[in-house]
Protein backbone atom coordinates (compact mmCIF):
# COMPACT_ATOMS: atom_id res chain seq x y z
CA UNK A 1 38.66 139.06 82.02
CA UNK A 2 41.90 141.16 81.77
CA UNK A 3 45.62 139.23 82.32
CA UNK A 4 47.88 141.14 83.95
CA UNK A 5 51.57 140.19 83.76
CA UNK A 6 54.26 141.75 85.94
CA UNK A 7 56.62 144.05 84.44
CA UNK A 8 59.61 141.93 84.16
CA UNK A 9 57.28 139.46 82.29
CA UNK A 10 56.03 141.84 79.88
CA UNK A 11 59.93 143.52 79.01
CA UNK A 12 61.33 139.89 78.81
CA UNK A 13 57.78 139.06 75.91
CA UNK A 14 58.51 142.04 74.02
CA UNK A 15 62.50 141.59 73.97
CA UNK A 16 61.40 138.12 72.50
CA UNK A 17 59.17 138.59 69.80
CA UNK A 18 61.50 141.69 68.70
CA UNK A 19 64.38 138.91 68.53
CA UNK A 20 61.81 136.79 66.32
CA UNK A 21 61.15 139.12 64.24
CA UNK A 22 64.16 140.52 63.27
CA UNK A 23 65.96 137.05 62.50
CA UNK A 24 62.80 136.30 60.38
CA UNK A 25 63.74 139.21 58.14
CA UNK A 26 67.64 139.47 58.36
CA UNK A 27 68.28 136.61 56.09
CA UNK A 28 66.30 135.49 53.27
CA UNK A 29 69.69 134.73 50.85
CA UNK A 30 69.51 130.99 49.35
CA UNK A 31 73.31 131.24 49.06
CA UNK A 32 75.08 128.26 49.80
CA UNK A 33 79.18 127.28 50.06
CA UNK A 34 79.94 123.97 50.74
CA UNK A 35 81.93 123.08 52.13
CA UNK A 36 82.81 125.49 55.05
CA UNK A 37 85.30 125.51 56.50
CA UNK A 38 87.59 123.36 54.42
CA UNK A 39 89.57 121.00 55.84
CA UNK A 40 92.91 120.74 55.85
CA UNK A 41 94.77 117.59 56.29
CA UNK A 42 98.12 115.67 56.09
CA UNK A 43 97.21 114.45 52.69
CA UNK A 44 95.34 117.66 51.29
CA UNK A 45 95.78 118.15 47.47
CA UNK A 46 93.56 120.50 46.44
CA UNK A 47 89.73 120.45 46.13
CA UNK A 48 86.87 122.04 45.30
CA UNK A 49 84.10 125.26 46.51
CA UNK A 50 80.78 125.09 45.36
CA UNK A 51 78.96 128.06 45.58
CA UNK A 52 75.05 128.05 44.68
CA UNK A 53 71.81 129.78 45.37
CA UNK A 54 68.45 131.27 43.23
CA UNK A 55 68.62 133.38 40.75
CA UNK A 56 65.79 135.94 39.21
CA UNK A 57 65.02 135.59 35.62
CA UNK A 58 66.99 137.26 33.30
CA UNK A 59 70.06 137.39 35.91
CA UNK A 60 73.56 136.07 35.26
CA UNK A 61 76.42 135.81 38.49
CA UNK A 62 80.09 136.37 38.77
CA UNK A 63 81.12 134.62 41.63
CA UNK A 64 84.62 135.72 43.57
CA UNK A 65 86.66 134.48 46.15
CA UNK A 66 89.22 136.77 47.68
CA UNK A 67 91.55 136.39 50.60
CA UNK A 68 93.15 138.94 52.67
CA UNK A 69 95.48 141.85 51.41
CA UNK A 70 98.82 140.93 51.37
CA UNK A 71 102.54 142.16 50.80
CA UNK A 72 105.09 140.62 49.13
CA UNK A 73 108.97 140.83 48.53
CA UNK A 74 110.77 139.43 45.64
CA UNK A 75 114.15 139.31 44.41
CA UNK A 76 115.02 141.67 41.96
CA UNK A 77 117.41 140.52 38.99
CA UNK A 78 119.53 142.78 36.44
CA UNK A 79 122.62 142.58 34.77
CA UNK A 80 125.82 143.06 36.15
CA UNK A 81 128.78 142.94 33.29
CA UNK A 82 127.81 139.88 31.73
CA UNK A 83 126.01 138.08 34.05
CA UNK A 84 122.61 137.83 35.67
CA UNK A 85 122.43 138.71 39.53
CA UNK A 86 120.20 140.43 42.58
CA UNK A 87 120.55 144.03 42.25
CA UNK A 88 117.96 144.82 45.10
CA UNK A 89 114.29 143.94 46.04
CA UNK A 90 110.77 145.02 44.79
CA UNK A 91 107.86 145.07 46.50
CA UNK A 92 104.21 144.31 45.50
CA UNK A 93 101.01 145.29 48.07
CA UNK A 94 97.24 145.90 47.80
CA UNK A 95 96.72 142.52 46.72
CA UNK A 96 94.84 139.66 48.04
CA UNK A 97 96.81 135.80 48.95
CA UNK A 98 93.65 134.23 46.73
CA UNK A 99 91.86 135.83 44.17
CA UNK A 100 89.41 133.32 42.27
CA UNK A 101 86.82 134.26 39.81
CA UNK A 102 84.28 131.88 38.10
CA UNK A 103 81.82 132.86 35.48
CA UNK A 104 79.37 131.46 33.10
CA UNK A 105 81.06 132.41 30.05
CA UNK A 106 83.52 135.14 29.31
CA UNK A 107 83.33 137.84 32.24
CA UNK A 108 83.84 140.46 29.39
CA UNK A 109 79.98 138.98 27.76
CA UNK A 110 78.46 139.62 31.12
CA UNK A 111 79.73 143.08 31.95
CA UNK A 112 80.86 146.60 30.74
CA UNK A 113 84.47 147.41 30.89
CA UNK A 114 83.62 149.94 33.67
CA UNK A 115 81.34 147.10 35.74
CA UNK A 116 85.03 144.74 35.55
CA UNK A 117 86.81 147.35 37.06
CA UNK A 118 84.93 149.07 39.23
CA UNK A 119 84.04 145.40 40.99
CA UNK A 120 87.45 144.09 40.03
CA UNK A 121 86.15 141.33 37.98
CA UNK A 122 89.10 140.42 36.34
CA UNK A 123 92.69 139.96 36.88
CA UNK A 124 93.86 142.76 35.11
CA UNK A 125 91.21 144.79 37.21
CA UNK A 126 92.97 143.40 40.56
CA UNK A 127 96.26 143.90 39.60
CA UNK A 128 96.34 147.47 38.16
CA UNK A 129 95.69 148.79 41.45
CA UNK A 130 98.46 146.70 43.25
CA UNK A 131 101.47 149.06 44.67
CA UNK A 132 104.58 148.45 43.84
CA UNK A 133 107.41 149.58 45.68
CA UNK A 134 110.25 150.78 44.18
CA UNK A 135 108.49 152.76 41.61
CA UNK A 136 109.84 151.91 37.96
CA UNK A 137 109.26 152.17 34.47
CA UNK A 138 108.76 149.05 34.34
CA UNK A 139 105.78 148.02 36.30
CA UNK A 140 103.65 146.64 33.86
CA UNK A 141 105.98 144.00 33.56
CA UNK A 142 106.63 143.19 37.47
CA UNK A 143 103.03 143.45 37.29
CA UNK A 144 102.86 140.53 34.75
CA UNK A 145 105.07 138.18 36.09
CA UNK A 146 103.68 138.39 39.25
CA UNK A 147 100.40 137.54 38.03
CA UNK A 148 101.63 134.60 35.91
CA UNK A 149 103.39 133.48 39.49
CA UNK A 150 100.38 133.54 41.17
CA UNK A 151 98.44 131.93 38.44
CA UNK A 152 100.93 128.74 38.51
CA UNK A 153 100.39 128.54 41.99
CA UNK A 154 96.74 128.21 41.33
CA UNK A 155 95.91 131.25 44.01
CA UNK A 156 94.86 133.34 41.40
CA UNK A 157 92.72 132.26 38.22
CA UNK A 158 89.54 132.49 36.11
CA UNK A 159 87.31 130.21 35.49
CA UNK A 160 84.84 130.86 32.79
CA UNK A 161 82.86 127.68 32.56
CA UNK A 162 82.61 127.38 36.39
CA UNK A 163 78.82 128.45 36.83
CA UNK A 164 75.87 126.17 35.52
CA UNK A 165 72.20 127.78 35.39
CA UNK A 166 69.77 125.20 35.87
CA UNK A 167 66.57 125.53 37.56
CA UNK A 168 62.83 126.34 35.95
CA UNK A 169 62.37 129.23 33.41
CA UNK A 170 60.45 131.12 36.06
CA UNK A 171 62.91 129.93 39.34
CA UNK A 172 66.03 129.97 38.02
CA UNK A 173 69.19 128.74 40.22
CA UNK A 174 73.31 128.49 39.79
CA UNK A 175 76.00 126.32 41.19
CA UNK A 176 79.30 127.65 40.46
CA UNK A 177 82.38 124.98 41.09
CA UNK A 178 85.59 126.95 41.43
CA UNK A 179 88.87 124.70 42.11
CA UNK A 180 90.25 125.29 45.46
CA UNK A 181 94.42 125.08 45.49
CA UNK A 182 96.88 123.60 47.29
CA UNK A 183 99.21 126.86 48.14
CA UNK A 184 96.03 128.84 49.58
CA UNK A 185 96.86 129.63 53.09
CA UNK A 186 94.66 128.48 56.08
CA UNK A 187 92.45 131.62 57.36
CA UNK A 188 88.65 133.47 56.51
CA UNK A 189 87.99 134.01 53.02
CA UNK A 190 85.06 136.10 51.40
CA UNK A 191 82.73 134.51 48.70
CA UNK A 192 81.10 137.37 46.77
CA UNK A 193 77.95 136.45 44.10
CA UNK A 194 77.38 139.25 42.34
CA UNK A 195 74.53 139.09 40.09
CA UNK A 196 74.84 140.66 36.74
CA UNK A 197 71.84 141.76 34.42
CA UNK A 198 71.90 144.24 31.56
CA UNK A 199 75.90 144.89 31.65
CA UNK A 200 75.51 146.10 35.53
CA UNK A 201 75.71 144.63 38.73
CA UNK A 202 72.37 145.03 40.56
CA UNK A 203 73.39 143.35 44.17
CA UNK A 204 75.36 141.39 45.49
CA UNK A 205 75.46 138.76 48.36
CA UNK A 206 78.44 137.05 50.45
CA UNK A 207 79.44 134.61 52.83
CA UNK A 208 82.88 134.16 54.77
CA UNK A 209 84.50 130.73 53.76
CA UNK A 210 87.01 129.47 56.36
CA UNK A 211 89.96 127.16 55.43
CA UNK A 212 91.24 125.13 58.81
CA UNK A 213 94.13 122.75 59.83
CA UNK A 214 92.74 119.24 60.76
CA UNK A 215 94.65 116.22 62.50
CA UNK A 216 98.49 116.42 62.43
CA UNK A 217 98.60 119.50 60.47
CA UNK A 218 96.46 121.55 63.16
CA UNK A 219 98.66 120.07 65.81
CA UNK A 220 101.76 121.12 64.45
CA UNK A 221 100.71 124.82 63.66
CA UNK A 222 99.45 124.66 67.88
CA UNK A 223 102.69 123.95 68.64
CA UNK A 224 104.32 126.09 66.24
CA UNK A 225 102.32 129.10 67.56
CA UNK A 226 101.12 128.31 71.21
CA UNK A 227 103.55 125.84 72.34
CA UNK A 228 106.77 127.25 70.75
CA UNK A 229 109.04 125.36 73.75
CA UNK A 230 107.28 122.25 72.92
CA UNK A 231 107.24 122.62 69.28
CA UNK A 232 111.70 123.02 69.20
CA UNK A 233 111.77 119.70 71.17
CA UNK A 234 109.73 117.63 68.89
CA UNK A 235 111.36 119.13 66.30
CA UNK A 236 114.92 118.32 67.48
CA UNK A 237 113.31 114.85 68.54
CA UNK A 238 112.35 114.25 65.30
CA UNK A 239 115.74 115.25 63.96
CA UNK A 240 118.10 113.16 66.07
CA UNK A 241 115.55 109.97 65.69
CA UNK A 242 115.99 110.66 61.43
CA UNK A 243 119.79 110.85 62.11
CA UNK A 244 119.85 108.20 64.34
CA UNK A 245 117.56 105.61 61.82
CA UNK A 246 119.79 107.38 59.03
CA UNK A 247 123.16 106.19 60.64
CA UNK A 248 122.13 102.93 61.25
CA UNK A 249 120.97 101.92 57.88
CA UNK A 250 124.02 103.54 56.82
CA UNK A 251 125.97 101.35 59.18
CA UNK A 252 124.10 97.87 57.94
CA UNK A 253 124.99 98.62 54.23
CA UNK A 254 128.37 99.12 54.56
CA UNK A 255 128.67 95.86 56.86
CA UNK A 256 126.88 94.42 53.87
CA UNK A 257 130.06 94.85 51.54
């Protein structure tokens, strides 16, 4: 006995098992990052990524998170006579609002200078291809301070003890724990593994890491950028109320004496 199906039947069968098949074999990756998105709140401090998945024997991973490419404008200061002052601005561009790398052990044990900078796996990497705008002799030093900036602000960093290998000799695994700062600004982030064997990196895998507003801090930034009209009245509200409360306490001391 033969089953016949109509046409429409038989397109919408095949369109369906094609659709199986294909997300059976898009995504085999055991990388995790937890957590995702990161929250944050009125009393966010800081935190932490963790980034794990399965390794291959012999394999070793440099893990990175980078933000979007940015542009920046500082202050420029020189001498004028004797004293200190602005004389003009300086740009830097071409780099990233969070650049975070965490490693086993030294990057520099792991990979070949060329490996570092071809993947940028170090600071120094990132940074020598940032633009700076005026050009001056004295880049390398703009260069520096900018990096030590970002490095107190904890948006740029390395972390060499930040990966643990664990797992059996013949299934390895890694978790990597990378501190996540204050400063970093809400928006979609990239985690990059890439896993390192013989001096070389021989793949790599990624995930997109999102960093959100929750509670009062997500319902300021709507107002701030959706409700604009709304946002100036609360803000004035809140200004006149703190005056108000201000000149009233005010008001009770001095009757006090």
């Amino acid at each position: 006995m033969h089953l016949r199906f109509p046409a429409r039947t038989s397109l919408c069968l095949a369109l369906l098992l094609t659709a199986v098949v294909q997300s059976a074999g898009t995504d085999t990756s055991t990388l995790r990052v937890e957590p995702n998105p990161v929250a944050v709140g009125t009393f966010f401090h800081g935190g932490t990524v963790h980034v794990s998945g399965a390794l291959e024997p012999g394999m070793d991973v440099v893990v990175v998170i980078a933000g979007r490419t940015t542009k920046e404008a500082f202050n420029r200061k020189g001498r004028v006579g004797p004293f200190w002052a602005t004389v003009g601005k300086v740009t830097i561009a071409d780099v990233p609002v969070l650049y975070l790398i965490g490693s086993r052990t030294p990057v520099a044990r792991l990979l070949s200078q060329a490996a570092i900078d071809a993947h940028m796996a170090d600071l120094d990497a990132l940074v020598r291809r940032a633009t700076v705008e005026p050009a001056s002799d004295d880049r390398a030093l703009l260069v520096r301070e900018y990096l030590e900036l970002k490095r107190e602000q904890g948006v740029m960093g390395v972390y060499e003890n930040a990966v643990r290998v664990g797992g059996s000799s013949r299934e390895p695994s890694f978790e990597a724990t990378i501190p996540w700062p204050t400063a970093a600004p809400v928006g979609t982030y990239r985690v990059v593994v890439r896993y390192v064997q013989n001096g070389a990196v021989v793949r790599e895998d990624s995930r997109p890491l999102d960093v959100v507003y929750v509670g009062l801090p997500r319902v300021i930034a709507h107002l701030a950028f959706e409700r604009s009209l709304a946002y100036g009245i609360v803000g004035v509200g809140v200004a006149l109320g703190v005056g108000l409360f201000m000149g009233l306490l005010f008001k009770k001391r001095t009757a006090g004496h």
